[in-house]
C-alpha atoms as a PDB file:
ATOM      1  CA  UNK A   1      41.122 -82.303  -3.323  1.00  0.00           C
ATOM      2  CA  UNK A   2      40.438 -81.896  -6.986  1.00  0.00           C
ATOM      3  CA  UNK A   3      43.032 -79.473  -8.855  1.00  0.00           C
ATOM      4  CA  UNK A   4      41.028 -79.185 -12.250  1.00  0.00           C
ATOM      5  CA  UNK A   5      37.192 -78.599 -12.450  1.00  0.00           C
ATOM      6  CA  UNK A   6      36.054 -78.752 -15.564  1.00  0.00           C
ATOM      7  CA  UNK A   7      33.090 -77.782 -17.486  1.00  0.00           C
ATOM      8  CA  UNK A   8      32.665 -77.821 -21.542  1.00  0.00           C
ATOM      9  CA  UNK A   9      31.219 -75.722 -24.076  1.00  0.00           C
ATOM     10  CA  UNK A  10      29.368 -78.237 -26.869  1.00  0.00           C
ATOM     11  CA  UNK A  11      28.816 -74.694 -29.512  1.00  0.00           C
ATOM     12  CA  UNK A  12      33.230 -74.775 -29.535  1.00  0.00           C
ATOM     13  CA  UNK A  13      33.490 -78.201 -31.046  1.00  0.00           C
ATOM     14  CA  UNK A  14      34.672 -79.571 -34.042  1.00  0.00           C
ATOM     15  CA  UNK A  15      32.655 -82.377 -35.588  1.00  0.00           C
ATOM     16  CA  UNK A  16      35.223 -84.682 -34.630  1.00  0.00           C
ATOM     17  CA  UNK A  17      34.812 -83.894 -31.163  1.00  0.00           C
ATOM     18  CA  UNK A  18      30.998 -84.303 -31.124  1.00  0.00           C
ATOM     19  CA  UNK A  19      31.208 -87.748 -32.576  1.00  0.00           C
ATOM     20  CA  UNK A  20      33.608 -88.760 -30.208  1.00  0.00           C
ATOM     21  CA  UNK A  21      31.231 -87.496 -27.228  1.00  0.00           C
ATOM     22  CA  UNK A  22      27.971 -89.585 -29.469  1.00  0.00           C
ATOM     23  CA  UNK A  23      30.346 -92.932 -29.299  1.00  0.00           C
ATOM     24  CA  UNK A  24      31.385 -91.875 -25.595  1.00  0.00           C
ATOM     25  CA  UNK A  25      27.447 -91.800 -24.750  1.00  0.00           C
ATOM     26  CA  UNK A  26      26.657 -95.315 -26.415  1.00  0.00           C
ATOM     27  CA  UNK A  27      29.729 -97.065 -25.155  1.00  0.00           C
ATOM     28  CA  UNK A  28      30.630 -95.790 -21.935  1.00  0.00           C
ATOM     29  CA  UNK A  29      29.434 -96.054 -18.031  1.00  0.00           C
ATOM     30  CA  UNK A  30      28.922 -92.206 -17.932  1.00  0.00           C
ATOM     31  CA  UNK A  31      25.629 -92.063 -20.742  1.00  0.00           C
ATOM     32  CA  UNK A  32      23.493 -89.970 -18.788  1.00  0.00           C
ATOM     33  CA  UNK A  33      26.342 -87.453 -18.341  1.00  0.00           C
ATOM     34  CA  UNK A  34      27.465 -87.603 -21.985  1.00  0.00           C
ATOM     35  CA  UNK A  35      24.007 -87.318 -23.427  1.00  0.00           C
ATOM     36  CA  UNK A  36      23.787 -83.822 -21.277  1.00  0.00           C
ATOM     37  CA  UNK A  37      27.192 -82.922 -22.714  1.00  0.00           C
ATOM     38  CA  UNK A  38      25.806 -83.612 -25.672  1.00  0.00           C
ATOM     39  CA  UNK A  39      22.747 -81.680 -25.208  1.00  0.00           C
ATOM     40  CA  UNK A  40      24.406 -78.813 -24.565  1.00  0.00           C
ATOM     41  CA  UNK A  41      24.389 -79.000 -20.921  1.00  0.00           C
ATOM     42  CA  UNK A  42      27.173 -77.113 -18.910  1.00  0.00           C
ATOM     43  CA  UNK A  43      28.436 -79.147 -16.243  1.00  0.00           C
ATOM     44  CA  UNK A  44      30.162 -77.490 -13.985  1.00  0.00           C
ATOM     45  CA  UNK A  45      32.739 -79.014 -10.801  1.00  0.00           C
ATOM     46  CA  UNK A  46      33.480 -82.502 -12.431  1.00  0.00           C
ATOM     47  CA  UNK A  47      36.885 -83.853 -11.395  1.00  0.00           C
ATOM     48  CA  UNK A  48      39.113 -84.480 -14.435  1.00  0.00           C
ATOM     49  CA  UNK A  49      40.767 -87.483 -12.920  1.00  0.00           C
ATOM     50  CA  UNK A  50      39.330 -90.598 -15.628  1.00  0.00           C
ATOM     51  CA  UNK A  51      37.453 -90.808 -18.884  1.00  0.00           C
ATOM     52  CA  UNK A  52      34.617 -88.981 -17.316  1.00  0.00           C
ATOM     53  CA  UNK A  53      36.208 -85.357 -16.724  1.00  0.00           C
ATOM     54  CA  UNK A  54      38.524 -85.773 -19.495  1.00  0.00           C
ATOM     55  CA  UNK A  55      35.592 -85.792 -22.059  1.00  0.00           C
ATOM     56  CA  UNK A  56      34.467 -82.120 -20.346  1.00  0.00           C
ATOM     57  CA  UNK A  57      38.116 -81.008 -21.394  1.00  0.00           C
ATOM     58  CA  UNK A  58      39.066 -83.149 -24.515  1.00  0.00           C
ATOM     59  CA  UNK A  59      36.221 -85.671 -26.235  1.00  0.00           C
ATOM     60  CA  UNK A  60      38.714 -86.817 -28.472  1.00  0.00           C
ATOM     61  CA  UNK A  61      41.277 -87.973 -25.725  1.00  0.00           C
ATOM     62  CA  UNK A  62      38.289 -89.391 -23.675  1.00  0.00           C
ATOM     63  CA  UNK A  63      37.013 -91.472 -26.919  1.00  0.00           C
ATOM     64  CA  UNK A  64      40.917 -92.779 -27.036  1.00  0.00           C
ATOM     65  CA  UNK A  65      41.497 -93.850 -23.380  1.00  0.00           C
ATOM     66  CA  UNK A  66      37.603 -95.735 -23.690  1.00  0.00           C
ATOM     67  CA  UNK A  67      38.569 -97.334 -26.338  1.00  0.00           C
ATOM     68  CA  UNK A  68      41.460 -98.888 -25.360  1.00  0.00           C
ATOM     69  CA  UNK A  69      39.571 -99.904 -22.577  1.00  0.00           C
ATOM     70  CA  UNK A  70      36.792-101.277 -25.023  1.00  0.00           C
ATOM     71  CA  UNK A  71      39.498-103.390 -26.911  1.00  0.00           C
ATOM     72  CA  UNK A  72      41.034-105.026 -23.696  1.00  0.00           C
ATOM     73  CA  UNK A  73      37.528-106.333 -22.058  1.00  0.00           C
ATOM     74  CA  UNK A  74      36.601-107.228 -26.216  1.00  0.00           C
ATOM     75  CA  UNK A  75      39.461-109.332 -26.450  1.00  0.00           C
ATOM     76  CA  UNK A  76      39.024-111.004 -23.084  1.00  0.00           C
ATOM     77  CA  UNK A  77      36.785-112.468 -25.076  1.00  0.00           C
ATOM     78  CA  UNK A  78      38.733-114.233 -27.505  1.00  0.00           C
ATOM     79  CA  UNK A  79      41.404-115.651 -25.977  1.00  0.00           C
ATOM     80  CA  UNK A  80      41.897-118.678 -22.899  1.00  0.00           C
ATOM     81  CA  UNK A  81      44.488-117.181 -21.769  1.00  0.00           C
ATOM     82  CA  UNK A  82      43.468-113.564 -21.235  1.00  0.00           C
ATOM     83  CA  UNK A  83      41.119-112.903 -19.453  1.00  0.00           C
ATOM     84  CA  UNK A  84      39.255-111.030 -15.815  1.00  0.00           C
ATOM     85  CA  UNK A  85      42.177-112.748 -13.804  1.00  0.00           C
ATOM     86  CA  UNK A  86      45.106-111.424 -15.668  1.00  0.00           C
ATOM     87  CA  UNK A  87      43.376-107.840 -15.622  1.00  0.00           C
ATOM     88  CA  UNK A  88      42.291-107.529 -11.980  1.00  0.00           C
ATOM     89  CA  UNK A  89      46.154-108.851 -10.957  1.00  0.00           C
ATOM     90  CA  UNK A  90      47.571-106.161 -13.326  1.00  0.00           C
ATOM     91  CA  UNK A  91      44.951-103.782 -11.696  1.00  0.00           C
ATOM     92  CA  UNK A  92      46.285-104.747  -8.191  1.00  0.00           C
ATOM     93  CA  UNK A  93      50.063-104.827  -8.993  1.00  0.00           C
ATOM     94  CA  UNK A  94      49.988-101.470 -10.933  1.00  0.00           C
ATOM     95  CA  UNK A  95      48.083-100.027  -8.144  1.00  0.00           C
ATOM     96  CA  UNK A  96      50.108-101.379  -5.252  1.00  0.00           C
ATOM     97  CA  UNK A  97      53.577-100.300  -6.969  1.00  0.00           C
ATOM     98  CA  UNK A  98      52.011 -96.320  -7.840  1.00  0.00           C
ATOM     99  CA  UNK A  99      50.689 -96.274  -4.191  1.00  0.00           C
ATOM    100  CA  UNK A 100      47.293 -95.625  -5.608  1.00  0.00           C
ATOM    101  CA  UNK A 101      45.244 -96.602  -2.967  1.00  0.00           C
ATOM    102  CA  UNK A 102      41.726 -95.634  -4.385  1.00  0.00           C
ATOM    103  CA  UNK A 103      42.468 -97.772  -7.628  1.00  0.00           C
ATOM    104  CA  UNK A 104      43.118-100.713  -5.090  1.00  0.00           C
ATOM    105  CA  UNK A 105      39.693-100.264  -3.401  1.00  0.00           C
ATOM    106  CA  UNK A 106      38.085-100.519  -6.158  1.00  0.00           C
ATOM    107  CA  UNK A 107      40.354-103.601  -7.683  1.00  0.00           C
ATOM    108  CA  UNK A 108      41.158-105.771  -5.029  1.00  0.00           C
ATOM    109  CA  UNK A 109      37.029-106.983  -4.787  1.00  0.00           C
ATOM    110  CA  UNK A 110      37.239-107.757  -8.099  1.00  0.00           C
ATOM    111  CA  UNK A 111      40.556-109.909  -8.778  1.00  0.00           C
ATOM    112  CA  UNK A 112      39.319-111.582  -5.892  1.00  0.00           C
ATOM    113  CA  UNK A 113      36.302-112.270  -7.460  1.00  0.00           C
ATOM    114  CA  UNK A 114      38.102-113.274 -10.944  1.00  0.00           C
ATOM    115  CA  UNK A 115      40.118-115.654  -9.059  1.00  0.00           C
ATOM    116  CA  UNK A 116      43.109-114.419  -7.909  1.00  0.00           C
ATOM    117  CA  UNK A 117      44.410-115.669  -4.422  1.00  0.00           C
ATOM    118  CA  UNK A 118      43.862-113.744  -1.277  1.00  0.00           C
ATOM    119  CA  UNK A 119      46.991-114.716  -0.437  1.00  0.00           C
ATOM    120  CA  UNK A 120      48.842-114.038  -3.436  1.00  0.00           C
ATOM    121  CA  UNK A 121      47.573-110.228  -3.315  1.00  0.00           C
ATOM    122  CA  UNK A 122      48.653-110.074   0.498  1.00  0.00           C
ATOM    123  CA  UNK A 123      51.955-111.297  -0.736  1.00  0.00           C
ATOM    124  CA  UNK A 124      52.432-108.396  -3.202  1.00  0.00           C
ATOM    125  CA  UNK A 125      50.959-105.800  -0.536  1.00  0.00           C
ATOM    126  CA  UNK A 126      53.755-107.192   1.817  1.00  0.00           C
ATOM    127  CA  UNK A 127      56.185-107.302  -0.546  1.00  0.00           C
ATOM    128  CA  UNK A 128      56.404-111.163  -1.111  1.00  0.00           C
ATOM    129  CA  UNK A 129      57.623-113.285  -3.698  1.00  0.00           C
ATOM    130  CA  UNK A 130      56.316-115.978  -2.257  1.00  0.00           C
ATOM    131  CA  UNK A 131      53.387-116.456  -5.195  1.00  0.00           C
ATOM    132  CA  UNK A 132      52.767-119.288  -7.720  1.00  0.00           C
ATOM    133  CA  UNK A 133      54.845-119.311 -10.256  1.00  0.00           C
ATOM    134  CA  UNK A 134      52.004-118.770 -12.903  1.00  0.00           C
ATOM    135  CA  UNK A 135      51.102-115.835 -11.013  1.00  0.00           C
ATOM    136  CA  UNK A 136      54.741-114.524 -10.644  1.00  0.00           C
ATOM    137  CA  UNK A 137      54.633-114.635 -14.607  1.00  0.00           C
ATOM    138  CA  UNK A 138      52.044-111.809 -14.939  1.00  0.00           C
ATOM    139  CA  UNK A 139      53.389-110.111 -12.312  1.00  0.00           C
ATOM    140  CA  UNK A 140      56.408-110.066 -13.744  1.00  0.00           C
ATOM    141  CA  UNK A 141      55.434-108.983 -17.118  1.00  0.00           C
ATOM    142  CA  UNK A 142      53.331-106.218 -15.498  1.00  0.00           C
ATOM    143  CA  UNK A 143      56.094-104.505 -13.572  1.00  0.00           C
ATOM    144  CA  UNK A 144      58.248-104.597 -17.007  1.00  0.00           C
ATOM    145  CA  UNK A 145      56.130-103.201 -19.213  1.00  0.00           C
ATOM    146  CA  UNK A 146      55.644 -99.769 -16.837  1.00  0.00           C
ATOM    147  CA  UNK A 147      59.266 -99.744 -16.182  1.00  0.00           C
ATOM    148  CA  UNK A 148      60.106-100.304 -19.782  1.00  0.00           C
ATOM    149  CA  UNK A 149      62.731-103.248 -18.576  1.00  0.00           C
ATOM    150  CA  UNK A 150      60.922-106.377 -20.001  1.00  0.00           C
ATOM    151  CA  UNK A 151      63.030-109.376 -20.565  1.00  0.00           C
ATOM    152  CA  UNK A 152      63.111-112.288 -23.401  1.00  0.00           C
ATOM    153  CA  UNK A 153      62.010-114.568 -20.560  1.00  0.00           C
ATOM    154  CA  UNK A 154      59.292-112.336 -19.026  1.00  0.00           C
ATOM    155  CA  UNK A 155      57.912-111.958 -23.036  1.00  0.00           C
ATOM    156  CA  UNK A 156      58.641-115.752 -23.121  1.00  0.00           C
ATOM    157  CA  UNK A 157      56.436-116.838 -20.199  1.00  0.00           C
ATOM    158  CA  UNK A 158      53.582-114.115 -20.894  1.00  0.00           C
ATOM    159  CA  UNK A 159      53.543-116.062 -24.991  1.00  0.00           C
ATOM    160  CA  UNK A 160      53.376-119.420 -23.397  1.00  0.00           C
ATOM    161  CA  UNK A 161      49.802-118.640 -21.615  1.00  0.00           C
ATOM    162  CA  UNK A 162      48.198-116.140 -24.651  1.00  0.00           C
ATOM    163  CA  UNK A 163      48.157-115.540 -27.999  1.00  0.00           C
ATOM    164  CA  UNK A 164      50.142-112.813 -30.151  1.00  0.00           C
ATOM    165  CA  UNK A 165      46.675-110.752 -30.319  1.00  0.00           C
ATOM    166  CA  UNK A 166      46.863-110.997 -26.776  1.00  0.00           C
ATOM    167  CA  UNK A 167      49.429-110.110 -25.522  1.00  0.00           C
ATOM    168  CA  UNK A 168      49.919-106.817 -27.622  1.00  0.00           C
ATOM    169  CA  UNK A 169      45.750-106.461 -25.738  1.00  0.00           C
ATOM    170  CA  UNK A 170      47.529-107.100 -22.555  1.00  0.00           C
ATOM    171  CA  UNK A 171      50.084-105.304 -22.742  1.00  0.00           C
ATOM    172  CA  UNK A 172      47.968-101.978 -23.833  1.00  0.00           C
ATOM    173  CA  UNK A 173      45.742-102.938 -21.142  1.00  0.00           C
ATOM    174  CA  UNK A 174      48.459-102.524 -18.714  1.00  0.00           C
ATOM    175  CA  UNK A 175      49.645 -99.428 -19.864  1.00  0.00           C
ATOM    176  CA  UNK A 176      45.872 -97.806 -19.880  1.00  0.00           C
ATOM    177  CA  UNK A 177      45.979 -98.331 -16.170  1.00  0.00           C
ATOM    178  CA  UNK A 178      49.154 -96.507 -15.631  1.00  0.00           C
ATOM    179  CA  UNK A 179      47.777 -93.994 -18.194  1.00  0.00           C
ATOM    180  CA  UNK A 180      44.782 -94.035 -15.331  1.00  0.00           C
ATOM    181  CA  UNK A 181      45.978 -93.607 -12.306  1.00  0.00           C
ATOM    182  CA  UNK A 182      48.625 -91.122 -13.109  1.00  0.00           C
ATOM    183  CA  UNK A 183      46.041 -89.058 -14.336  1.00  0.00           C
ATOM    184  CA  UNK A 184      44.861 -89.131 -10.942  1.00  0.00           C
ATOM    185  CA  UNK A 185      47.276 -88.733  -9.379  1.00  0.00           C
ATOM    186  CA  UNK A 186      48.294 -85.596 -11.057  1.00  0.00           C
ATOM    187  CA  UNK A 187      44.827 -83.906 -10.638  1.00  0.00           C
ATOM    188  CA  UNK A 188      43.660 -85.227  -7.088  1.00  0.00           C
ATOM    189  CA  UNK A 189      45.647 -85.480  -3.962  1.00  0.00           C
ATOM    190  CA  UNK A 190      44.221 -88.728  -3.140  1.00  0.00           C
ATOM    191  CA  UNK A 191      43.258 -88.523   0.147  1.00  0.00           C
ATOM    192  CA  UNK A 192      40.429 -91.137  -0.092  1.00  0.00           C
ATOM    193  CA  UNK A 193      42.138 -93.967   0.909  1.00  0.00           C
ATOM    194  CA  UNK A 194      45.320 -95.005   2.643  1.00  0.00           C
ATOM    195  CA  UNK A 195      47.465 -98.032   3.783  1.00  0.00           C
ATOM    196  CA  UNK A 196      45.240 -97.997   6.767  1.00  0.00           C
ATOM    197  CA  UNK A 197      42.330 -98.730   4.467  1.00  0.00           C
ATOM    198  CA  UNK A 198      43.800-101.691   2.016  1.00  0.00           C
ATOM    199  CA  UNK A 199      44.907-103.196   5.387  1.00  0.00           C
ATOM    200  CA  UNK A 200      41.319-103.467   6.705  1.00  0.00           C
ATOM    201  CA  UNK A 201      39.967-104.702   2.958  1.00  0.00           C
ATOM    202  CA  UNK A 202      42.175-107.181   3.002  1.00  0.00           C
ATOM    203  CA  UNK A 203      41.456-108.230   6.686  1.00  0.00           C
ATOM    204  CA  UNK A 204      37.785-108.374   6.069  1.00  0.00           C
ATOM    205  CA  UNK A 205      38.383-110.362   2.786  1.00  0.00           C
ATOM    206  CA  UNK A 206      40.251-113.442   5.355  1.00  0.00           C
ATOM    207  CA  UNK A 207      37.257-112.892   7.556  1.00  0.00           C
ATOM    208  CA  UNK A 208      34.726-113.483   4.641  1.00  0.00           C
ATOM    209  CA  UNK A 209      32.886-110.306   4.741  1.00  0.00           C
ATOM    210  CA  UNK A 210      34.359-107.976   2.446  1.00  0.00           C
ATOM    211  CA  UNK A 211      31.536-107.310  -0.430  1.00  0.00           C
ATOM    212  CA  UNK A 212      31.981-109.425  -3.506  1.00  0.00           C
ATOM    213  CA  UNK A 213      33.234-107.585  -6.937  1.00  0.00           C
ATOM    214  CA  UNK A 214      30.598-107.811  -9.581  1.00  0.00           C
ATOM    215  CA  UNK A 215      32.951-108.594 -12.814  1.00  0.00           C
ATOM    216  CA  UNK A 216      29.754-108.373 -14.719  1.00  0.00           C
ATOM    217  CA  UNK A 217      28.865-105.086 -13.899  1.00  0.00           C
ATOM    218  CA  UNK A 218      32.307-103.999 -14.154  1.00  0.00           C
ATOM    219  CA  UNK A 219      32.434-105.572 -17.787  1.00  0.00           C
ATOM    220  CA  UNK A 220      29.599-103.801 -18.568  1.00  0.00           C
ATOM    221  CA  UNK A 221      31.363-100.625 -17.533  1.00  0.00           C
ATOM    222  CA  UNK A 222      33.689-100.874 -20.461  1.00  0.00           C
ATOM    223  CA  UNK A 223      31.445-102.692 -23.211  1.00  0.00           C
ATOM    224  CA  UNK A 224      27.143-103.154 -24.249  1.00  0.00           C
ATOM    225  CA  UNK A 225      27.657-106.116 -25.890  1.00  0.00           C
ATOM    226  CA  UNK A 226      24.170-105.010 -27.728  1.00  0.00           C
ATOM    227  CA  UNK A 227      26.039-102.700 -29.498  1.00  0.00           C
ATOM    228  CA  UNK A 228      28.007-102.752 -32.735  1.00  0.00           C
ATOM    229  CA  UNK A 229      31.734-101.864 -31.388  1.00  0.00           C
ATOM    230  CA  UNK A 230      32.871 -99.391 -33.073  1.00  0.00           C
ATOM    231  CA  UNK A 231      36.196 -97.588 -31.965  1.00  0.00           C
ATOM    232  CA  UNK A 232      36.785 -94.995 -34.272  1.00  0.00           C
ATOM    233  CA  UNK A 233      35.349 -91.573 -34.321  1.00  0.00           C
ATOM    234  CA  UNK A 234      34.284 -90.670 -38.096  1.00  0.00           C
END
């Protein structure tokens, strides 16, 4: 169940706002239903649970949160060391420790396409430490930046894989998925998925027939590389 259902009202704007929704529509997934927001167009019974339903509600916090999303995959990028694997882990360890079981579904195809072992993320759903000790770095580093308890020797292994740039891109990253799914958490009641339902992704993924993540598509989610990025609203 959806607790806010939003619609907007373009003629109530400020200018601010309506550039925000013009970068929204040339950045982000959602173009078709920007460009009617744009237009005009009252849409009525959107769920306010991501970047989508936000911009019905607030364009300016919708341009922020795609942004930061914008940055992370930009900066993938640019450095070795950060990259689709660190991302989809965080994705999957973020989402396992909120109990955000929708955020998993859609997560767990990907890391697995980026890379990251099947049996390291059946490990962290069991609640294993069992995990390479590369792995168990980001991991780490994840689980103290949302509890606000990072160590000298969490920061000190996360700076030995990525650059300064990087991490401060990772560790925004990190916190724009907590930003996420609380979000959603606080306007659903996220009854779309359940333990029952990571238990049979992941048992399909050891039996080979759990449908591939498509990192490029997800990528392209985020960021048109044939477009000048440009992440301020004017």
């Amino acid at each position: 169940m959806t607790r806010i259902l939003a619609k907007l009202d373009t003629s109530k704007l400020s200018e601010e706002e309506l550039r925000a929704l013009d970068l929204l529509h040339g950045k982000w997934s959602g173009a078709k239903q920007f460009e009617a927001i744009r237009s005009g167009v009252v849409m009525p019974k959107v769920q306010v649970a991501g970047v989508g339903g936000a911009a019905l509600l607030s364009p300016l916090l919708a341009w922020a949160s795609a942004a930061r999303g914008i940055a992370a995959i930009q900066g993938q990028r640019l450095d070795p060391g950060f990259g689709q694997y660190e991302h989809q882990l965080a994705c999957v360890v973020v989402a396992f420790d909120t109990e955000y079981y929708e955020f998993v579904g859609a997560h767990l195809p990907l890391a697995l396409a980026a890379g990251v072992p099947l049996e390291a993320i059946e490990a962290l759903w069991q609640g294993r430490d069992d995990i390479d000790p590369a792995d168990r770095a980001i991991v780490d580093y994840v689980r103290g930046v949302v509890s606000g308890t990072v160590t000298n020797d969490q920061f000190a292994a996360i700076a030995g894989r990525m650059s300064d740039r990087a991490i401060v891109e990772f560790t925004a990253l990190i916190l724009n998925i907590l930003m996420s799914i609380r979000t959603a958490q606080a306007f659903t009641d996220q009854r779309g998925f359940n333990r029952d339902d990571i238990e049979g992704m992941l048992a399909a993924a050891r039996a080979g027939v759990l449908p591939e993540g498509r990192l490029e598509a997800y990528e392209g989610w985020f960021f048109h590389p044939d477009r000048h990025l440009d992440v301020t609203p004017e």
